[in-house]
Structures are given as C-alpha cells and as structure tokens.
C-alpha atoms as a PDB file:
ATOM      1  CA  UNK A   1     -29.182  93.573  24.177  1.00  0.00           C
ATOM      2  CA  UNK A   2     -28.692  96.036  26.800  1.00  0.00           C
ATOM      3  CA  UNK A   3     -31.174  95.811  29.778  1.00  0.00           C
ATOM      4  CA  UNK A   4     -32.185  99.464  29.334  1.00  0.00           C
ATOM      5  CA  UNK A   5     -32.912  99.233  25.315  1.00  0.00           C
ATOM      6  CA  UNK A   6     -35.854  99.368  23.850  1.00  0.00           C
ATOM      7  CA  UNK A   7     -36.942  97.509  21.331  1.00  0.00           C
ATOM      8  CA  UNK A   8     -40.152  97.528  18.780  1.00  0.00           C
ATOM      9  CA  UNK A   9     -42.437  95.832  20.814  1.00  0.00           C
ATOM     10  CA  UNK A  10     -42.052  98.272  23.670  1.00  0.00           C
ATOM     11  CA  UNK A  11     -42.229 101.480  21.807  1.00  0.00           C
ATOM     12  CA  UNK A  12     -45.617  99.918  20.109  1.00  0.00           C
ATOM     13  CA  UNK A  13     -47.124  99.478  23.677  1.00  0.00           C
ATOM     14  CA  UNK A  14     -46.427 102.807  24.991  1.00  0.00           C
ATOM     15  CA  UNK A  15     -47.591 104.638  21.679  1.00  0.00           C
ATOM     16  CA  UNK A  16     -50.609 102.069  22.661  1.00  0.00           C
ATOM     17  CA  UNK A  17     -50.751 103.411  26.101  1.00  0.00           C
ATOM     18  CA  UNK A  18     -51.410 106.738  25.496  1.00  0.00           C
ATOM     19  CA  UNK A  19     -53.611 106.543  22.232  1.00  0.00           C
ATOM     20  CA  UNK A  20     -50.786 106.922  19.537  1.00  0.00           C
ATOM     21  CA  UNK A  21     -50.684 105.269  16.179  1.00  0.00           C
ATOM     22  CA  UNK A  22     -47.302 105.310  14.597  1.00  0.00           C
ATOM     23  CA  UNK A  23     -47.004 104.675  10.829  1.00  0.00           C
ATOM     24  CA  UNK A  24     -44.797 102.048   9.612  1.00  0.00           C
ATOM     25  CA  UNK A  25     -42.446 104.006   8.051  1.00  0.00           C
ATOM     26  CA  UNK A  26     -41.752 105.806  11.299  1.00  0.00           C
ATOM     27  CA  UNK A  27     -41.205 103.013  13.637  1.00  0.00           C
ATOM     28  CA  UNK A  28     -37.670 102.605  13.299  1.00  0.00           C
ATOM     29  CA  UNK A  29     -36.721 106.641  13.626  1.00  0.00           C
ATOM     30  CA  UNK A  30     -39.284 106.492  16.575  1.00  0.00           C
ATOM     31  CA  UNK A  31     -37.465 103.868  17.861  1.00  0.00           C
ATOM     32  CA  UNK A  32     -33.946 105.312  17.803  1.00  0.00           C
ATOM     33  CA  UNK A  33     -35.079 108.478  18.965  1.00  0.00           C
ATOM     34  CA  UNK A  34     -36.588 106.590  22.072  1.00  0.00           C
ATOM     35  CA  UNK A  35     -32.813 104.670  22.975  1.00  0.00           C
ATOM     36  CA  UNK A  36     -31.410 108.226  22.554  1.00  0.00           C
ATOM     37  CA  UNK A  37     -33.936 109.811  24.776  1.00  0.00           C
ATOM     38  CA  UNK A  38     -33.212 106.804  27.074  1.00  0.00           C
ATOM     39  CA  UNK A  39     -29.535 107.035  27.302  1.00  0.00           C
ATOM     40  CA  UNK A  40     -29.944 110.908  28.113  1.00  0.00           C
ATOM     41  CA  UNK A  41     -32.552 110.227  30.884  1.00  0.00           C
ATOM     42  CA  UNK A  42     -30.564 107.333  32.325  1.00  0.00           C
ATOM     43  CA  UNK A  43     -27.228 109.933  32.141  1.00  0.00           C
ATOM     44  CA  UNK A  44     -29.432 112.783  33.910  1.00  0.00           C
ATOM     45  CA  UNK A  45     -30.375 110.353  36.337  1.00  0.00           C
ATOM     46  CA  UNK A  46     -26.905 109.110  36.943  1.00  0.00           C
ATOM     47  CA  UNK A  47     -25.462 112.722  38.076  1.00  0.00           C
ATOM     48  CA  UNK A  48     -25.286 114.042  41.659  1.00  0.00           C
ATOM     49  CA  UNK A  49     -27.429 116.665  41.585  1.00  0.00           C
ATOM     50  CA  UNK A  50     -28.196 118.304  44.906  1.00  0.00           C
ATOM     51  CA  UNK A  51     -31.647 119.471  46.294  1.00  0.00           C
ATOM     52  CA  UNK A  52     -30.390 122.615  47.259  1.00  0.00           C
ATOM     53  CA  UNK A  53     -29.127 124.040  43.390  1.00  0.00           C
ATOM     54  CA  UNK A  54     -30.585 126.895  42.425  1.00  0.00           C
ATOM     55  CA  UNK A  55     -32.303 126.909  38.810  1.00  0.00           C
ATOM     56  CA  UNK A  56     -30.111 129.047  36.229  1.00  0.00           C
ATOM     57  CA  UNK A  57     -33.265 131.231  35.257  1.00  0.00           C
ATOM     58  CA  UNK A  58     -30.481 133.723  32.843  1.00  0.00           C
ATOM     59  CA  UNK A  59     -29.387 130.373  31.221  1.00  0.00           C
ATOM     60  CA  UNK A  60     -30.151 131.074  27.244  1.00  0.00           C
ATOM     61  CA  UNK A  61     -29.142 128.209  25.286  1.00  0.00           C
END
C-alpha cells in the first residue's frame, strides 16, 4: 500500500476526531472518496504555484 493511502482505520479516527458517525454502509464510498480527495490535495500540493498569482475572480466554472 501506498504511503499516502488511507485505509479504514484512518478514515474511522478522523470521522472520530471531529464527532462524525459514519454508517456501515457508507464506509467504503467514504473511504474512496477520501484517497481521491487525497490524490488531488497531494497533486495541488505538488505544483509550483507562486506567491505572487493573482486570484482569477471572473473564473466561472
């Protein structure tokens, strides 16, 4: 397993952490959603983005 995956256990703690109960039957969707999240931050994070960028405010997605 990757370094940076998450797994079961570690989704359960954080969703401990801040006071969330997660049914059963969402675990595994709240889990995937959490590795996808992950692999965006850790792409976002991986980018050369200066401190002197303007923010595109007319952006409309």
């Amino acid at each position: 397993m990757p370094e940076n995956e998450m797994t079961v256990k570690d989704v359960m703690v954080i969703a401990r952490q801040i006071g969330l109960s997660i049914p059963e039957q969402s675990v595994a969707g709240v889990l995937s959603n959490s590795q996808l999240l992950r692999g965006y931050c850790d792409l976002i994070c991986s980018m050369d983005l200066r401190d002197d960028c303007l923010p595109a405010y007319e952006y409309r997605p």
